[in-house]
C-alpha atoms as a PDB file:
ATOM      1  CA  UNK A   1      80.620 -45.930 -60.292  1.00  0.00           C
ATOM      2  CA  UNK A   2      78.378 -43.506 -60.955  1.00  0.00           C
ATOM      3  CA  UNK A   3      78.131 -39.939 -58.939  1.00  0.00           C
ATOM      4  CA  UNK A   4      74.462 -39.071 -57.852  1.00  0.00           C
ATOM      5  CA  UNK A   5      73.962 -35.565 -58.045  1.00  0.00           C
ATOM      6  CA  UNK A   6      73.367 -33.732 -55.331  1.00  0.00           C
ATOM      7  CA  UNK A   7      69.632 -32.566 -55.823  1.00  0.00           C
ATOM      8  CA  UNK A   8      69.242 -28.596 -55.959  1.00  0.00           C
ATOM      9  CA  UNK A   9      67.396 -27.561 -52.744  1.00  0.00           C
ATOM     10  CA  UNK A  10      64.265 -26.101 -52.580  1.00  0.00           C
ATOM     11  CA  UNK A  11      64.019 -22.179 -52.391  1.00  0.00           C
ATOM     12  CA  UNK A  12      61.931 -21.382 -49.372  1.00  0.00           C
ATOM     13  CA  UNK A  13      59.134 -19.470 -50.454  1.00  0.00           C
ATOM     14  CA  UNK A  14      59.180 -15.927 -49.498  1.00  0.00           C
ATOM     15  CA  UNK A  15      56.109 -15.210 -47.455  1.00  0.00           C
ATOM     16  CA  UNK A  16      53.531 -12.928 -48.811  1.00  0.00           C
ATOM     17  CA  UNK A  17      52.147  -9.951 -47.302  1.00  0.00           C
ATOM     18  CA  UNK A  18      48.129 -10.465 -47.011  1.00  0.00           C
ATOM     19  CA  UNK A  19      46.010  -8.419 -48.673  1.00  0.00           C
ATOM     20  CA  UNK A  20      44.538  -6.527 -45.815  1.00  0.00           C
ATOM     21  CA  UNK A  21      48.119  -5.624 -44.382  1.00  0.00           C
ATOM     22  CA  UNK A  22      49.018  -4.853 -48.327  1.00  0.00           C
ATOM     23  CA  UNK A  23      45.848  -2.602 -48.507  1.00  0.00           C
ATOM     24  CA  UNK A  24      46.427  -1.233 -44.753  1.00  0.00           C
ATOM     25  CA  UNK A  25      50.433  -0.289 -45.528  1.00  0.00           C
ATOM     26  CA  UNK A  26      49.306   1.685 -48.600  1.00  0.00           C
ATOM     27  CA  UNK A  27      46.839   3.173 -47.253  1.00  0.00           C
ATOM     28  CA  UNK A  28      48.439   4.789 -44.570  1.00  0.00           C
ATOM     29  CA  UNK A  29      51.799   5.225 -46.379  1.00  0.00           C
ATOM     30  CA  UNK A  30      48.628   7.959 -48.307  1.00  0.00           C
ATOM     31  CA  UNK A  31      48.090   9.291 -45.398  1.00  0.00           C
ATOM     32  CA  UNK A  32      50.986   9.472 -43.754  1.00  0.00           C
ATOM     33  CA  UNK A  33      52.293  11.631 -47.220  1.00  0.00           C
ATOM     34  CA  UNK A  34      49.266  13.952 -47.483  1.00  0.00           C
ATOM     35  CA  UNK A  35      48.461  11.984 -50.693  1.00  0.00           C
ATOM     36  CA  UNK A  36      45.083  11.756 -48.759  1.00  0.00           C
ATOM     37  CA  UNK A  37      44.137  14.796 -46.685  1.00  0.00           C
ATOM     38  CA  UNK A  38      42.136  15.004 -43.618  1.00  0.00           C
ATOM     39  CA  UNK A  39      38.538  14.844 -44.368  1.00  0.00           C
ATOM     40  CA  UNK A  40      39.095  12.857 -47.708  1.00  0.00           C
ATOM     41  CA  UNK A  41      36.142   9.831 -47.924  1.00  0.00           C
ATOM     42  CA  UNK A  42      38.006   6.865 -48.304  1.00  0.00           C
ATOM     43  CA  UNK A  43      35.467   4.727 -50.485  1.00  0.00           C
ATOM     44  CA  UNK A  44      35.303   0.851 -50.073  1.00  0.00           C
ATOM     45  CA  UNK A  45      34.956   0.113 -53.899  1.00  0.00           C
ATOM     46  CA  UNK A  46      36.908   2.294 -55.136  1.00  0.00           C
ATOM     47  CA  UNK A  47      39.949   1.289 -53.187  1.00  0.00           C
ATOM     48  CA  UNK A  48      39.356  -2.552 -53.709  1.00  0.00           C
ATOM     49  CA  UNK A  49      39.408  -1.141 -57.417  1.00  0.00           C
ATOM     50  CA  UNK A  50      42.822   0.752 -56.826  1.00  0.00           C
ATOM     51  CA  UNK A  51      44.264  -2.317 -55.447  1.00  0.00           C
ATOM     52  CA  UNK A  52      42.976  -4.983 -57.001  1.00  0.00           C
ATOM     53  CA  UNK A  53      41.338  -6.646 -54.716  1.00  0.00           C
ATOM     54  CA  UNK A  54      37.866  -7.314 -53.080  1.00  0.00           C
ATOM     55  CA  UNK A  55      36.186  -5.026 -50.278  1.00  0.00           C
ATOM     56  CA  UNK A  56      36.888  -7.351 -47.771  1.00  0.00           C
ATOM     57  CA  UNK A  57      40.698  -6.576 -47.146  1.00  0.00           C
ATOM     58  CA  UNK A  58      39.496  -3.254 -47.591  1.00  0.00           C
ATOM     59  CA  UNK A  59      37.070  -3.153 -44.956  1.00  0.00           C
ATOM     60  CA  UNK A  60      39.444  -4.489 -42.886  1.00  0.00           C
ATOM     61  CA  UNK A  61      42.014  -2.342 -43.438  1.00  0.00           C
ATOM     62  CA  UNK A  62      39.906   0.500 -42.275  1.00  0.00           C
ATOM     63  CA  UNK A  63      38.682  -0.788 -39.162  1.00  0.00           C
ATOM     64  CA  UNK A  64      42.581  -1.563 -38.090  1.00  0.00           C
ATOM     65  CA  UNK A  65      43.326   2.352 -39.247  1.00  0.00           C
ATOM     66  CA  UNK A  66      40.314   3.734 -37.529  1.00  0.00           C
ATOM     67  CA  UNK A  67      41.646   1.726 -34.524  1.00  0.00           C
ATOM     68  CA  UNK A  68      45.034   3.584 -35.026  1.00  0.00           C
ATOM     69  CA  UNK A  69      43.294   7.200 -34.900  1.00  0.00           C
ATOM     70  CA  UNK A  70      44.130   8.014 -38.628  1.00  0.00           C
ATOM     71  CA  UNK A  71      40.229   7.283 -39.961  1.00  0.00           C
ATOM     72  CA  UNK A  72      36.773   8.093 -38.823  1.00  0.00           C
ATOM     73  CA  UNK A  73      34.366   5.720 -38.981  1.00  0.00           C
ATOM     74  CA  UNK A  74      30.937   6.884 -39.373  1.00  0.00           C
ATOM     75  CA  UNK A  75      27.304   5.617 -39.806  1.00  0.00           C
ATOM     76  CA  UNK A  76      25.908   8.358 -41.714  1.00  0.00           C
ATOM     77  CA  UNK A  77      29.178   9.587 -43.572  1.00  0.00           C
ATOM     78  CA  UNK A  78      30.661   6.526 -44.130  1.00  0.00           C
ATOM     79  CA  UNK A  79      34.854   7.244 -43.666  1.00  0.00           C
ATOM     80  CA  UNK A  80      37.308   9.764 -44.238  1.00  0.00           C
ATOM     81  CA  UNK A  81      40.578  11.017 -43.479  1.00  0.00           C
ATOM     82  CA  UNK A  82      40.732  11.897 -39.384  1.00  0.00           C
ATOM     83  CA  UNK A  83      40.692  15.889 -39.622  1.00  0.00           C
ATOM     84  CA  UNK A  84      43.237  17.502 -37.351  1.00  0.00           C
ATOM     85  CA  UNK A  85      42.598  20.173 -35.312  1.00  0.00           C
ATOM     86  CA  UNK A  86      43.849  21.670 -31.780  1.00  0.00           C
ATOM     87  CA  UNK A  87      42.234  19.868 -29.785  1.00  0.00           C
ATOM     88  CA  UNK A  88      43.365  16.672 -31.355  1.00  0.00           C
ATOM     89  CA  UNK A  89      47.728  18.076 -31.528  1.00  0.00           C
ATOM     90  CA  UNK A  90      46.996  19.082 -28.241  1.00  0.00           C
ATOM     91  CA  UNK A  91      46.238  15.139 -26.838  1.00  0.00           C
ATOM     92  CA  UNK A  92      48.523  13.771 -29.214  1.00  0.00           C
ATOM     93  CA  UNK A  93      51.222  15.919 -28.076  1.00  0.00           C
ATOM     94  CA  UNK A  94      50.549  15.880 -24.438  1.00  0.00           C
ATOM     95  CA  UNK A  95      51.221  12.209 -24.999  1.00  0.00           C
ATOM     96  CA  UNK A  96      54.528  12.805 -26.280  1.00  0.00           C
ATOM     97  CA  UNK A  97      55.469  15.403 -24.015  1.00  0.00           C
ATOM     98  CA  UNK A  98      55.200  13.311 -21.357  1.00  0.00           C
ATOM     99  CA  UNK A  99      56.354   9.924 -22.324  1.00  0.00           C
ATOM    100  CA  UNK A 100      59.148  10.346 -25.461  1.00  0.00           C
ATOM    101  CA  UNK A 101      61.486  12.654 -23.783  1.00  0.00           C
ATOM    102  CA  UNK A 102      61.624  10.132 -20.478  1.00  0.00           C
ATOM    103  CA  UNK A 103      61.974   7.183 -22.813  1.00  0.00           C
ATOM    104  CA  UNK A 104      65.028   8.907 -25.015  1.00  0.00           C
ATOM    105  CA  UNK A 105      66.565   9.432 -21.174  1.00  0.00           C
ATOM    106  CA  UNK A 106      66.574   5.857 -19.932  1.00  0.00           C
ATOM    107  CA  UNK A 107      67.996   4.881 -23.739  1.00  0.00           C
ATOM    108  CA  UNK A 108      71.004   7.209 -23.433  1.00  0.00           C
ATOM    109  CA  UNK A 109      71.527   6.129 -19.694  1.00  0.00           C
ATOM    110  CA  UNK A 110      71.760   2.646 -20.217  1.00  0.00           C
ATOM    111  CA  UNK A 111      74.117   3.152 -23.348  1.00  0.00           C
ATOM    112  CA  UNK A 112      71.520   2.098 -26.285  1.00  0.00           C
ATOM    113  CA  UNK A 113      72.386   2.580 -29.886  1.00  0.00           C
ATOM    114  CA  UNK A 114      71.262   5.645 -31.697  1.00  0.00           C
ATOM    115  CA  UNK A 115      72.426   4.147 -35.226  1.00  0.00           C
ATOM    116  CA  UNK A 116      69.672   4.087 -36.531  1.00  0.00           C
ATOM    117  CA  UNK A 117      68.945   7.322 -35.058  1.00  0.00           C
ATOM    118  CA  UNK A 118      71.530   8.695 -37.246  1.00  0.00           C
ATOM    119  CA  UNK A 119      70.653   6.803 -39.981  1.00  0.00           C
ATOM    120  CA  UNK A 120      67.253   8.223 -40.087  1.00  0.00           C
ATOM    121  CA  UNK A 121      68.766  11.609 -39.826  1.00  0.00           C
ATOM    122  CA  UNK A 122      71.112  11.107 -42.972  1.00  0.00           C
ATOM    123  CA  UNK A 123      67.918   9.808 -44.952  1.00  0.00           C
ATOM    124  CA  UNK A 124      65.710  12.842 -43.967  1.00  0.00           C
ATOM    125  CA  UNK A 125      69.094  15.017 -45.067  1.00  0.00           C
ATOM    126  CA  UNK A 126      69.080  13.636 -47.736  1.00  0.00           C
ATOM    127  CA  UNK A 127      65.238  13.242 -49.017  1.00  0.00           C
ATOM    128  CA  UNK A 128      64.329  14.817 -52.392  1.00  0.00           C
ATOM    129  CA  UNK A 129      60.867  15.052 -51.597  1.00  0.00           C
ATOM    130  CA  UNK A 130      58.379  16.164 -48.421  1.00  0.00           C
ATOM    131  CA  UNK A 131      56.799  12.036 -48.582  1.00  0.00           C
ATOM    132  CA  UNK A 132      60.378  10.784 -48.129  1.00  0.00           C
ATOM    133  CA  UNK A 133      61.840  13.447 -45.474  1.00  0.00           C
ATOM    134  CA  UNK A 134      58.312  12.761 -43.361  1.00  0.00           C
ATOM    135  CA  UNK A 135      58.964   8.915 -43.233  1.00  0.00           C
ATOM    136  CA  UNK A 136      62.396   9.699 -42.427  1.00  0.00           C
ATOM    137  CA  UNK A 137      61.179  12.150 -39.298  1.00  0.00           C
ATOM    138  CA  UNK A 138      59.579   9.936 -38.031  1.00  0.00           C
ATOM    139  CA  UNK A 139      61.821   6.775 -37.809  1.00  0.00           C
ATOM    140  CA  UNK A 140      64.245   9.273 -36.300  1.00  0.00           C
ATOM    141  CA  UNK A 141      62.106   9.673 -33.372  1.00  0.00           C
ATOM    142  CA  UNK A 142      61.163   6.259 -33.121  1.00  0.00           C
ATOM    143  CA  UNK A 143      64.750   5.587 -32.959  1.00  0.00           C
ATOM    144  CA  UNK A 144      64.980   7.467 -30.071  1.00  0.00           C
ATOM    145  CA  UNK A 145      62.430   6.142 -27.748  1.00  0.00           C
ATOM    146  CA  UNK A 146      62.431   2.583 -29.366  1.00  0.00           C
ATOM    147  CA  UNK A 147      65.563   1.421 -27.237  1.00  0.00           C
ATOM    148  CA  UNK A 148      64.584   2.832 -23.818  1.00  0.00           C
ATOM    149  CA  UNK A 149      64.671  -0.659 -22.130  1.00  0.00           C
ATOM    150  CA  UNK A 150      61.408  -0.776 -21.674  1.00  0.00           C
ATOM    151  CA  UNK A 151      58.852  -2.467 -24.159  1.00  0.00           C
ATOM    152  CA  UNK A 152      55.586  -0.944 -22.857  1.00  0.00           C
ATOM    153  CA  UNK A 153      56.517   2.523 -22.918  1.00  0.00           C
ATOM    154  CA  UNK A 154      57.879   1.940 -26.467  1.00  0.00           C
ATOM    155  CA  UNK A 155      54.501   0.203 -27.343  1.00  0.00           C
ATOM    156  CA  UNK A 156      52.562   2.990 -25.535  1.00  0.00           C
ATOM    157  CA  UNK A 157      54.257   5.441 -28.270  1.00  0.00           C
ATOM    158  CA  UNK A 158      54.355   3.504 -31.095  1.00  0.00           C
ATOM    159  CA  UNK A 159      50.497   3.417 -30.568  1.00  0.00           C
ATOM    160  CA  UNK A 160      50.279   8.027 -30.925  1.00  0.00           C
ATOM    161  CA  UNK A 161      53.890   8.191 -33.236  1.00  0.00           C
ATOM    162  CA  UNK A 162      50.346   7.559 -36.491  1.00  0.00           C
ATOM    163  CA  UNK A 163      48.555  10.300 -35.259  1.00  0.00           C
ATOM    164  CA  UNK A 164      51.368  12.680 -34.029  1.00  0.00           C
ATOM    165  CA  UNK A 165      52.966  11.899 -37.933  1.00  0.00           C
ATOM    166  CA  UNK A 166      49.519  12.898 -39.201  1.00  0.00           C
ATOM    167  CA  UNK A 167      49.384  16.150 -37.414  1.00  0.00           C
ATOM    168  CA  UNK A 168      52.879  17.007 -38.508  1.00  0.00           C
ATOM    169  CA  UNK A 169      52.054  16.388 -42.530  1.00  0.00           C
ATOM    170  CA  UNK A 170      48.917  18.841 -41.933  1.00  0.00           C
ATOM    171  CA  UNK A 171      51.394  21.120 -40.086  1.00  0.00           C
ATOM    172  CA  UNK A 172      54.173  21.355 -42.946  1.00  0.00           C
ATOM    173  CA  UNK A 173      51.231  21.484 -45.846  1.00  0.00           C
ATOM    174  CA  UNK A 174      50.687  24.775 -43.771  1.00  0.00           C
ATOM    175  CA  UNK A 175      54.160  26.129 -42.856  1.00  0.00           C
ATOM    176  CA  UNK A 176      57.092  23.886 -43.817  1.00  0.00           C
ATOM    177  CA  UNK A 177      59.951  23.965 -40.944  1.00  0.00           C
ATOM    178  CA  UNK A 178      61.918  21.501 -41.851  1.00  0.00           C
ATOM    179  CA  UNK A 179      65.188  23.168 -41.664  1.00  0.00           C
ATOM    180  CA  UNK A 180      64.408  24.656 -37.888  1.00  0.00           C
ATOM    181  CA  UNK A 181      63.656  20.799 -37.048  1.00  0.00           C
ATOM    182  CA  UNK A 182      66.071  19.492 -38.668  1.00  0.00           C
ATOM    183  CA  UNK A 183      69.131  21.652 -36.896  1.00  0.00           C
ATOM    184  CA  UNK A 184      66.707  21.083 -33.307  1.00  0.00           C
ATOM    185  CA  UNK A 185      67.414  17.136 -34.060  1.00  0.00           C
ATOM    186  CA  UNK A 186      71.006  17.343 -34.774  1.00  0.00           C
ATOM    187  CA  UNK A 187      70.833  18.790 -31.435  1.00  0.00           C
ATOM    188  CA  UNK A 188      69.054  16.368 -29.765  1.00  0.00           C
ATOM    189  CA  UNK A 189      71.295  12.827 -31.196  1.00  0.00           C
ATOM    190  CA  UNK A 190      74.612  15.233 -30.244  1.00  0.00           C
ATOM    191  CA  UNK A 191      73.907  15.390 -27.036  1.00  0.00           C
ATOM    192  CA  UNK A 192      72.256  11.764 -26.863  1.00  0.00           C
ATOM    193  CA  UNK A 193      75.572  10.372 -28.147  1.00  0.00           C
ATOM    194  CA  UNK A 194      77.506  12.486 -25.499  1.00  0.00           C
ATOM    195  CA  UNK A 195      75.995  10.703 -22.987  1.00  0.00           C
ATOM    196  CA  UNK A 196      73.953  13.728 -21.501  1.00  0.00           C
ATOM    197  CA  UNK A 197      71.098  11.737 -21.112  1.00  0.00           C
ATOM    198  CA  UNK A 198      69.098  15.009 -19.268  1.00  0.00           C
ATOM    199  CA  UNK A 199      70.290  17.638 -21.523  1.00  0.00           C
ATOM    200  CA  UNK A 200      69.099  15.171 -24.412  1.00  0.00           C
ATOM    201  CA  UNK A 201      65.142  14.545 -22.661  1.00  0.00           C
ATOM    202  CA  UNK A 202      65.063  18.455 -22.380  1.00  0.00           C
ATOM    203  CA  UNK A 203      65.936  19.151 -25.803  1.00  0.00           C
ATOM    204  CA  UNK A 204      63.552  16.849 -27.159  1.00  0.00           C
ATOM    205  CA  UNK A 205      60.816  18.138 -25.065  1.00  0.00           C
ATOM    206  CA  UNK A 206      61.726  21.661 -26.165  1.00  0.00           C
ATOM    207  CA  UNK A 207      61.702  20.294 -30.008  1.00  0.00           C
ATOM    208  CA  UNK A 208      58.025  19.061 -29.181  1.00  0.00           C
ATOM    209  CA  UNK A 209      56.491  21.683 -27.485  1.00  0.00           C
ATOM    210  CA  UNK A 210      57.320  24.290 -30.009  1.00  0.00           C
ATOM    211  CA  UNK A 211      56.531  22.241 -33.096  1.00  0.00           C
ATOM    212  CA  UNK A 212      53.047  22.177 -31.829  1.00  0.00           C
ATOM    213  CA  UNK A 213      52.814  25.367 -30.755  1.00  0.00           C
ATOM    214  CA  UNK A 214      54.073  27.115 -33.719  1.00  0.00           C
ATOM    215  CA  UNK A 215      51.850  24.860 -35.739  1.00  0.00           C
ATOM    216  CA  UNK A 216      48.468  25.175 -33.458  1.00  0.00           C
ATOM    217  CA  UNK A 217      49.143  28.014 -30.806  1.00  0.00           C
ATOM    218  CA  UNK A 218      45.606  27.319 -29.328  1.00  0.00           C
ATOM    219  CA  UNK A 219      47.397  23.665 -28.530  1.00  0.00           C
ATOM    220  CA  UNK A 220      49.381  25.132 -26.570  1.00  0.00           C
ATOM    221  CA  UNK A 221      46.976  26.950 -24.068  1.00  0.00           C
ATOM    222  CA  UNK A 222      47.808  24.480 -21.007  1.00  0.00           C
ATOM    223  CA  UNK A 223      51.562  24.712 -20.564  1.00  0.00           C
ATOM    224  CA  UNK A 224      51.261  22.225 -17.392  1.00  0.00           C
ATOM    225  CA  UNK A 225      53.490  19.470 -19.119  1.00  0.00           C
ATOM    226  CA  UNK A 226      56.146  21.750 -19.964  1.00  0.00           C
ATOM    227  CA  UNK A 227      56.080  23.654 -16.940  1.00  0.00           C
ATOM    228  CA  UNK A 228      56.914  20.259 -15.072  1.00  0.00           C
ATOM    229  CA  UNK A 229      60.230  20.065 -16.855  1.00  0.00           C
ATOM    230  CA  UNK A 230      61.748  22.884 -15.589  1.00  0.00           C
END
């Protein structure tokens, strides 16, 4: 009798990123690494050109970034690179100040993971150059507020963590500190993985406040959000 093979399955096709999130990731990935600096046109042909591909994932791709706060869209200069200034750290930051240290509270009280916390903070050890160490930054925040039990907030910084990354690549083109930072969040994920879910928030808040206000003092002129911590 005769043995029928047992046909070789199909492989399921891996899915494909589309070309506007392709275009969008690298796009911001330039940003994100100072590759494109605030103020830098971003041209609709001569990205499709870059990539390979037509203006219209390019187009695209801008609108979702201008959405983000990273662009500026504009009818007369076309777009460019969002500049950052004071005024912009010091909304960005306010942000922060008020929502990430809460969110890295309610994570440590209810016992959440910090692994990839940690992991982040190997990586960013361990980065050879300023693109890799910045990604590395900030997944290590993210990884803070990311398990705080409570989508919303999470989503609410997730939707500032582009801009607040932006500001910190102009900051360290200007004054690297990425030693200070680093030892301020060893700090932070020691006390975090003690359990010292208060000492953790008010470490993290202090790791905020002075990153801004070493890197734009003027930022810094309304010191009502850090005043309410203490």
């Amino acid at each position: 009798m005769t043995s029928v093979p047992t046909p070789t399955p199909t492989p399921t096709p891996i899915p494909i990123p589309s070309r506007t999130q392709f275009v969008l990731d690298a796009i911001k990935h330039r940003i994100l690494t100072g590759q494109l600096p605030p103020g830098q046109a971003l041209v609709e042909t001569e990205l499709a050109a870059q990539f390979g591909v037509s203006k219209t994932p390019v187009r695209e791709a801008l609108k979702t970034l201008a959405g983000t706060g990273l662009v500026v869209m504009s009818q007369y200069k076309g777009v460019t690179v969002r500049r950052v200034d004071a005024d912009m750290a010091r909304e960005v930051y306010d942000v922060r100040l008020l929502l990430e240290p809460e969110a890295l509270r309610r994570a440590v009280r209810r016992g959440a993971s910090l692994d990839a916390a940690l992991d982040a903070l190997t990586r960013a050890d361990a980065a050879t150059d300023t693109a890799e160490r910045s990604l590395a930054n900030r997944e290590f925040h993210r990884a803070l507020y990311l398990p705080c039990g409570n989508p919303l907030l999470g989503r609410m910084l997730d939707e500032v963590r582009d801009q607040a990354a932006l500001v910190s690549t102009v900051a360290w083109a200007a004054e690297p500190s990425w030693e200070r930072e680093a030892d301020e969040h060893r700090e932070i994920l020691r006390l975090a993985l003690e359990g010292d879910a208060d000492g953790a928030a008010e470490a993290l808040h202090a790791h905020i406040a002075s990153f801004v206000r070493r890197a734009f003092p003027r930022a810094s002129d309304e010191p009502r959000a850090e005043e309410g911590h203490r």
